[in-house]
Protein backbone atom coordinates (compact mmCIF):
# COMPACT_ATOMS: atom_id res chain seq x y z
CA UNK A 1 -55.94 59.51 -76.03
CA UNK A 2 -58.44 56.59 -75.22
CA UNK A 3 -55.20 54.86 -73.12
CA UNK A 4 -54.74 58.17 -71.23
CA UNK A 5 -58.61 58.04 -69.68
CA UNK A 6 -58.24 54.45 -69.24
CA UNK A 7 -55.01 55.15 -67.47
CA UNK A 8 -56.70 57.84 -65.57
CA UNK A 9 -59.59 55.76 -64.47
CA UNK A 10 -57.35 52.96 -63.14
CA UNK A 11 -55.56 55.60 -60.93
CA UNK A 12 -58.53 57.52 -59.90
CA UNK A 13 -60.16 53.96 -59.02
CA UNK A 14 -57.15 52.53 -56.79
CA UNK A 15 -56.86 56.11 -55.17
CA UNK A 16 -60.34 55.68 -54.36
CA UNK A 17 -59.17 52.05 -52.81
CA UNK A 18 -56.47 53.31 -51.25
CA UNK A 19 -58.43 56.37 -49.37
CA UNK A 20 -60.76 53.58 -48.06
CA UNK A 21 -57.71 52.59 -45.89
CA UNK A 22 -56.59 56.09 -44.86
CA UNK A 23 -56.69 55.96 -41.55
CA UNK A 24 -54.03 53.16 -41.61
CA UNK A 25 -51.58 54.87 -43.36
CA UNK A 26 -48.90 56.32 -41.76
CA UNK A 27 -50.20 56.02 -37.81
CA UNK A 28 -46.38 56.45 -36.76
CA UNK A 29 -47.19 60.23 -37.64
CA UNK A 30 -49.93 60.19 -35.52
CA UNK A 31 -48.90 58.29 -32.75
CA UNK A 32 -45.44 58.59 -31.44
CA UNK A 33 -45.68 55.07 -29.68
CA UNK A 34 -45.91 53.54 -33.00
CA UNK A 35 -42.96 52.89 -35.13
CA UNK A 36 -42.34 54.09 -38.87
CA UNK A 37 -40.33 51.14 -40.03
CA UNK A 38 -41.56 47.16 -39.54
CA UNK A 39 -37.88 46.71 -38.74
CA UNK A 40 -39.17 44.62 -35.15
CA UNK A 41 -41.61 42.64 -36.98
CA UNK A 42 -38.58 41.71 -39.96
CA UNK A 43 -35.77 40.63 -37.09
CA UNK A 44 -38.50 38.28 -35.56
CA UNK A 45 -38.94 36.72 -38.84
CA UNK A 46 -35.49 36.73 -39.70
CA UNK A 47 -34.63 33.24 -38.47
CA UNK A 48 -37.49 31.51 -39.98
CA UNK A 49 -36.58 33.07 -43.54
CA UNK A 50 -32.73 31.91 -42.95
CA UNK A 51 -33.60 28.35 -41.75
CA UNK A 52 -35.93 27.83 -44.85
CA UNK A 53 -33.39 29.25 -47.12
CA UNK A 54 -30.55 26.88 -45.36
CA UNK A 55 -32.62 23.88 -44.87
CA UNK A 56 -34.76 24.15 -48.84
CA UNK A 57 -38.00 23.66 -46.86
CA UNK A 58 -40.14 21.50 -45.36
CA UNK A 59 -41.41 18.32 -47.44
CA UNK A 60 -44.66 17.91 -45.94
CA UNK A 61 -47.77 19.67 -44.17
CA UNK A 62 -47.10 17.84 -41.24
CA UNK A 63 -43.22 19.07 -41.64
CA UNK A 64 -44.74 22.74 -42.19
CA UNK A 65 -46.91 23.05 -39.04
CA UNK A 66 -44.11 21.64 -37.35
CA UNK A 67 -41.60 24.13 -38.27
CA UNK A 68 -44.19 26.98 -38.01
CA UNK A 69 -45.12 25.98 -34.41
CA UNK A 70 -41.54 25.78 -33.01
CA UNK A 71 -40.34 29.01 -34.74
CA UNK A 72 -43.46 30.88 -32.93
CA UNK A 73 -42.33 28.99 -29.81
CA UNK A 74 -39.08 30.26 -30.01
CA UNK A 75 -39.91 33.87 -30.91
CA UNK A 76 -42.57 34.08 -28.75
CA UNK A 77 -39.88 32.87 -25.88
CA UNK A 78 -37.10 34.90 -26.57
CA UNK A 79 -39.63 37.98 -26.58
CA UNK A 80 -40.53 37.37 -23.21
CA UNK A 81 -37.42 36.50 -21.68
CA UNK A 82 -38.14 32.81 -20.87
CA UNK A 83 -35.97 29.69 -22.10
CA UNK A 84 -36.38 28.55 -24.95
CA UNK A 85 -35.01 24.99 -24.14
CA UNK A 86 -36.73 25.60 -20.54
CA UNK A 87 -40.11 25.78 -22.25
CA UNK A 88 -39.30 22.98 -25.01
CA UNK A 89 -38.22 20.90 -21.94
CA UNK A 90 -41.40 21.34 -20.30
CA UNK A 91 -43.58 20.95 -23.29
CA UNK A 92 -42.17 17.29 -23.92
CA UNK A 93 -42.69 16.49 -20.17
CA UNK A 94 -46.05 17.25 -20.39
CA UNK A 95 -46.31 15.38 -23.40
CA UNK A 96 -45.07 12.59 -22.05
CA UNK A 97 -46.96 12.41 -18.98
CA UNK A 98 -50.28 13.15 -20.89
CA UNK A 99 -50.80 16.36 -19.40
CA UNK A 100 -51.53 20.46 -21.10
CA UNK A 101 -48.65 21.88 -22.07
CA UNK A 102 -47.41 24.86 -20.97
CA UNK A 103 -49.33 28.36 -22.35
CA UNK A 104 -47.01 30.39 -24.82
CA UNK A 105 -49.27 33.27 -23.23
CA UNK A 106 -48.21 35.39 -20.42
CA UNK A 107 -50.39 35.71 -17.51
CA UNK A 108 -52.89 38.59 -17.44
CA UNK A 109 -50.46 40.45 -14.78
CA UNK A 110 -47.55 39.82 -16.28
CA UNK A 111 -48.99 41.75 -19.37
CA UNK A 112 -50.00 44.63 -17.00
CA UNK A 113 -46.39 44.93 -16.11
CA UNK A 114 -45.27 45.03 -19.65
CA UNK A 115 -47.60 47.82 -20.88
C-alpha cells in the first residue's frame, strides 16, 4: 500500500514535469507545416552514425572536432545544393592563402527565397 502512493507520487510529479512542456508536445497537430516524425533530422545524421560505426571513432578531441566540423560541412552543403568538394576546395584555398573561409551560411536573400 505504502509502494502504491509512492508510485502514485512519482507519476503525479513527472506529469506535473511533463505539463510544464505542453506546449511542445505534439506541434505537428497544431501546425500542419510541422512534421510528426524527426525522420529529416535522422537521414541528416545518418552518415555521421555509419562513419563512426565503420571507422570505431575518433582517437582524439582534436580528431572529434574534426570529424564533427566536416560532417556539418557536408550536411549543411548537400542541404543547400552547393558542392561539397566545391566548398572543401575553397575552404583549403583560403586556408592557404591566409584568408576567411567561405560562410556555411546562406545569404540573407537567399534565405528569403527558401521560406
Amino acid at each position: 500500500m505504502l509502494e502504491d502512493k509512492l508510485l502514485v507520487l512519482r507519476c503525479s510529479g513527472k506529469c506535473r514535469e511533463i505539463l510544464k512542456h505542453k506546449k511542445y508536445l505534439w506541434p505537428f497537430v497544431r501546425d500542419q507545416r510541422v512534421e510528426p516524425t524527426n525522420n529529416f533530422a535522422e537521414r541528416i545524421v545518418r552518415q555521421g552514425v555509419l562513419w563512426r560505426k565503420s571507422s570505431f571513432g575518433t582517437q582524439s578531441e582534436r580528431g572529434a572536432r574534426y570529424v564533427e566540423r566536416i560532417l556539418t560541412a557536408c550536411a549543411t552543403c548537400r542541404l543547400q545544393g552547393r558542392s561539397v568538394i566545391e566548398y572543401l576546395r575553397n575552404v583549403c584555398h583560403c586556408h592557404l592563402n591566409g584568408i576567411p573561409a567561405p560562410s556555411l551560411l546562406k545569404p540573407a536573400g537567399d534565405l528569403a527565397k527558401s521560406a
